[in-house]
Protein backbone atom coordinates (compact mmCIF):
# COMPACT_ATOMS: atom_id res chain seq x y z
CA UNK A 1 -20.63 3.44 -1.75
CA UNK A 2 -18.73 1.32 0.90
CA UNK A 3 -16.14 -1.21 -0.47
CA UNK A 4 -17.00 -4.89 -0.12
CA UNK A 5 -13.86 -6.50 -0.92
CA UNK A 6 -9.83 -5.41 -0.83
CA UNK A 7 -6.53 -6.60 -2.64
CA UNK A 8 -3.26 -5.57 -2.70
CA UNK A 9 -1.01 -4.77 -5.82
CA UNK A 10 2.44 -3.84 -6.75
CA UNK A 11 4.16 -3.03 -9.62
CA UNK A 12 7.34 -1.56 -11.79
CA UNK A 13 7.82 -0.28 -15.14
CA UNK A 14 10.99 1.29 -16.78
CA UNK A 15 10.21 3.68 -19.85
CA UNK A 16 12.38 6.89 -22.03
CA UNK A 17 9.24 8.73 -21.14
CA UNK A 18 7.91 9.65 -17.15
CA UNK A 19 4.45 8.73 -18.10
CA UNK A 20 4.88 5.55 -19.82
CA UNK A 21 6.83 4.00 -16.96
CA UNK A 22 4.07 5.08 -14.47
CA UNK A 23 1.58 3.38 -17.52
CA UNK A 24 4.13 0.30 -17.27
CA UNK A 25 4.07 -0.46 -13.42
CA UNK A 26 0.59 -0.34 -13.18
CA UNK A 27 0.12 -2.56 -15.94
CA UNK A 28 2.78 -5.04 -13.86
CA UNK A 29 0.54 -4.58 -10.99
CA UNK A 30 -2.95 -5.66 -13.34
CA UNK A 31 -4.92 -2.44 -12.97
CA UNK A 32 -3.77 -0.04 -15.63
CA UNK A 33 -7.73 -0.03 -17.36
CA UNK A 34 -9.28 1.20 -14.78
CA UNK A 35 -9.54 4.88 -14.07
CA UNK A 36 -8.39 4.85 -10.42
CA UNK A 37 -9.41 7.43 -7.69
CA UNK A 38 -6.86 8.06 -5.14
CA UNK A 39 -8.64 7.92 -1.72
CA UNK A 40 -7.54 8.58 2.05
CA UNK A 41 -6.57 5.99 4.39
CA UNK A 42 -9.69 4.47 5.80
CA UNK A 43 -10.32 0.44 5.70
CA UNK A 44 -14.32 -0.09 5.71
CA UNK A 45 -15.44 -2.16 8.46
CA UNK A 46 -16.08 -5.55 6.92
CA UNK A 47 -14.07 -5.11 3.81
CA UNK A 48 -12.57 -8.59 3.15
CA UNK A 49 -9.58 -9.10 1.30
CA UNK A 50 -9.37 -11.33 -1.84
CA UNK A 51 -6.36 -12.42 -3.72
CA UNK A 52 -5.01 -10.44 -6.70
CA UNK A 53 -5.73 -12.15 -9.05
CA UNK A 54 -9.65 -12.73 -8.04
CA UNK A 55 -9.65 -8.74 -7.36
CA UNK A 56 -8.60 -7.72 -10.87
CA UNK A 57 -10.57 -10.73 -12.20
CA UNK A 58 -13.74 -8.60 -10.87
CA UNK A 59 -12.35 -5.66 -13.03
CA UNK A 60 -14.07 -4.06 -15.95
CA UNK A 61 -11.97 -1.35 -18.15
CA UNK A 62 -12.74 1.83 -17.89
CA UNK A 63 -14.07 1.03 -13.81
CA UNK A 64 -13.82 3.70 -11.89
CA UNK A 65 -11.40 2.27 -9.22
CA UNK A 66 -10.93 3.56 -5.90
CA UNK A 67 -7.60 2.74 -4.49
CA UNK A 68 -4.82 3.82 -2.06
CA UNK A 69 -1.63 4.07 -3.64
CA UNK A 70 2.00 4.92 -3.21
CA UNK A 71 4.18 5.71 -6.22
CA UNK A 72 7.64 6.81 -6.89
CA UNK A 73 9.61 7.27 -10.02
CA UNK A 74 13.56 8.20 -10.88
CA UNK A 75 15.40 8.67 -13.64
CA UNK A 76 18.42 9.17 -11.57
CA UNK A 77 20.73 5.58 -12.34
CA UNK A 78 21.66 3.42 -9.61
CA UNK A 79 18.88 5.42 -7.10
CA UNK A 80 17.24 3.23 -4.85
CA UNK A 81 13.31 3.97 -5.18
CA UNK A 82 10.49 2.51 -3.09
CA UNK A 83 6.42 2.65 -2.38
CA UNK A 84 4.47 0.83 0.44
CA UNK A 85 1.35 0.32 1.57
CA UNK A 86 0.57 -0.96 4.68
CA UNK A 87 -2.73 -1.97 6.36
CA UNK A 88 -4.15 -2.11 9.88
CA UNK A 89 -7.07 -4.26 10.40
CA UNK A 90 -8.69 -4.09 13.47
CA UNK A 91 -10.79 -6.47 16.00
CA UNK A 92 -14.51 -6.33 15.84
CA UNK A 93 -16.48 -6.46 12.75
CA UNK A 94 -18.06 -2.85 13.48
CA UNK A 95 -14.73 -1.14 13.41
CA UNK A 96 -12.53 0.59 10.07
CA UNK A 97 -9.35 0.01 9.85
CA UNK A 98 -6.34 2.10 8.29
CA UNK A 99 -4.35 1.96 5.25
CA UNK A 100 -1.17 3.93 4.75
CA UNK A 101 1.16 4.92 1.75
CA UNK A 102 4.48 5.55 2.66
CA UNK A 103 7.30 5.94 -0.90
CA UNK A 104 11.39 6.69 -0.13
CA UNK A 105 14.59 7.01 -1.35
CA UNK A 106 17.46 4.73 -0.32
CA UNK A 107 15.54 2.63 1.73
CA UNK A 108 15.44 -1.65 1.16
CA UNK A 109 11.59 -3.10 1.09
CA UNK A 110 12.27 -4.58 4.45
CA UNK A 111 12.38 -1.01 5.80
CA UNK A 112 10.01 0.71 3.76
CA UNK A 113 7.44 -1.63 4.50
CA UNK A 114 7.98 -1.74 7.80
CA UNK A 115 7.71 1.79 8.03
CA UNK A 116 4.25 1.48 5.96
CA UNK A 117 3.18 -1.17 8.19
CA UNK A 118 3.70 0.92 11.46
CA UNK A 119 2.22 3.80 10.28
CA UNK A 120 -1.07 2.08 9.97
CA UNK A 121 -1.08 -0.14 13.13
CA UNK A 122 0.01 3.65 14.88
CA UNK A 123 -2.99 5.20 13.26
CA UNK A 124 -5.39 2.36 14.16
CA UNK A 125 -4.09 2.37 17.65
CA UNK A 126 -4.55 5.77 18.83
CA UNK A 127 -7.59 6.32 17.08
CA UNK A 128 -8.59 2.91 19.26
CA UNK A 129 -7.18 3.73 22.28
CA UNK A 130 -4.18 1.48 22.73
CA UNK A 131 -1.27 3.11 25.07
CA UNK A 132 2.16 3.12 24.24
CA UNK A 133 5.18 4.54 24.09
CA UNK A 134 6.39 6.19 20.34
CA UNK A 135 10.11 5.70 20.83
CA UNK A 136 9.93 2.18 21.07
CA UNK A 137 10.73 -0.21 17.81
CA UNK A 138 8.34 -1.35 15.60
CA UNK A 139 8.51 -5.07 16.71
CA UNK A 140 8.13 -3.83 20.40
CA UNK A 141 4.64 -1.83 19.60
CA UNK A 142 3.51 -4.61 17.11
CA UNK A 143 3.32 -7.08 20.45
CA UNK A 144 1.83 -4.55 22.55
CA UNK A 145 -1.13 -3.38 19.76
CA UNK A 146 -1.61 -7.26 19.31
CA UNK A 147 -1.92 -7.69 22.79
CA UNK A 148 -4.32 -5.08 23.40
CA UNK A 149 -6.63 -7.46 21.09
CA UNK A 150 -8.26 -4.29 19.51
CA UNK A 151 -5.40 -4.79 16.42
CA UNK A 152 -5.76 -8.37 15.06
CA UNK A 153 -3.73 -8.25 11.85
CA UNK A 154 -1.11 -5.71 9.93
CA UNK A 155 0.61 -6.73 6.86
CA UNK A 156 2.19 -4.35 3.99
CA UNK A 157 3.18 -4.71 0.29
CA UNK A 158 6.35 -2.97 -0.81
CA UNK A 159 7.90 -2.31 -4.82
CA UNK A 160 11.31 -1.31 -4.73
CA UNK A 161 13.52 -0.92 -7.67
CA UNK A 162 16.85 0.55 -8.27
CA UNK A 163 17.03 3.62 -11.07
CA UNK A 164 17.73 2.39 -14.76
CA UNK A 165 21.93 2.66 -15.70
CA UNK A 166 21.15 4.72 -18.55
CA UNK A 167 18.53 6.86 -17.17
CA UNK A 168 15.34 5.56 -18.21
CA UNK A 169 12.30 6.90 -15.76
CA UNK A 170 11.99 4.16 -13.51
CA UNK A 171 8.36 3.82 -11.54
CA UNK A 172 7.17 1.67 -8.44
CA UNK A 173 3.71 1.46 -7.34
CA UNK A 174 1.89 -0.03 -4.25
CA UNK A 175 -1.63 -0.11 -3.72
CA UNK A 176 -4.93 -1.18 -1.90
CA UNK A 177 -7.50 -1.65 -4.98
CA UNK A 178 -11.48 -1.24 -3.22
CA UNK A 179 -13.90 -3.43 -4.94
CA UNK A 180 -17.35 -2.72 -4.78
């Protein structure tokens, strides 16, 4: 059972009740009928990746769904909540690449998925290889795993929301959705 096809997904939902704002943010990111399967961090060789809305298009309810997903939830007002996924994709059509999840407090989506995003490119990169130096910023290594053309492409999705005035559980959810 290898994947065939990737999207990515985000979504928010704002409920009295925990488990009906989780319910509501995945229905805001399309896949709340499918019985999903958290999985590790591995992007199948080959795996191509297809819009949104073609990925949950190829949806049947009740699917069993693998995905990779990053979630976080308050019901603490004002608090600023995130989850991000990023993903590594690397040269060469024999080779996996990596998906991370990555979910804060406090942090903007500009950091979190930054963050996200360098966790996966890191992850490809050692497992490929690719010398550098961990101290240096993110924009710094993103040139140099580039550059070592063994990394071709890294992107990342991020949800952020900021907790409900009144307390209502807020969620966020980001996620990698496998297709078969």
């Amino acid at each position: 059972m290898i994947p065939k096809y990737y999207f990515i997904t985000k979504g928010q939902g704002r409920h009295k009740d925990y488990l009906q704002s989780f319910e509501l943010a995945l229905r805001n990111a399309g896949i709340q009928h499918c019985n999903l399967v958290t999985v590790s961090s591995i992007l199948p060789p080959g795996c191509k990746k297809i819009s949104r809305k073609k990925g949950t298009e190829m949806l049947r309810p009740g699917q069993i769904t693998f995905v990779v997903m990053s979630k976080n939830s308050t019901n603490e007002p004002n608090r600023l909540i995130a989850a991000s996924v990023g993903v590594a994709i690397p040269a060469g059509a024999d080779a996996h690449g990596y998906v991370s999840e990555h979910h804060s407090y406090g942090q903007t989506d500009e950091v979190a998925g930054d963050y996200a995003e360098d966790l996966a490119a890191t992850m490809l990169a050692t497992t490929r290889g690719v010398k550098f130096d961990p101290e240096q910023a993110w924009d710094e290594r993103k040139q140099i795993y580039r550059s070592s053309g063994m990394i071709i492409r890294t992107s990342q999705i991020t949800q952020s929301a900021q907790g409900n005035k009144n307390g209502l559980w807020t969620t966020v959810l980001a996620a990698v959705v496998f297709i078969m």
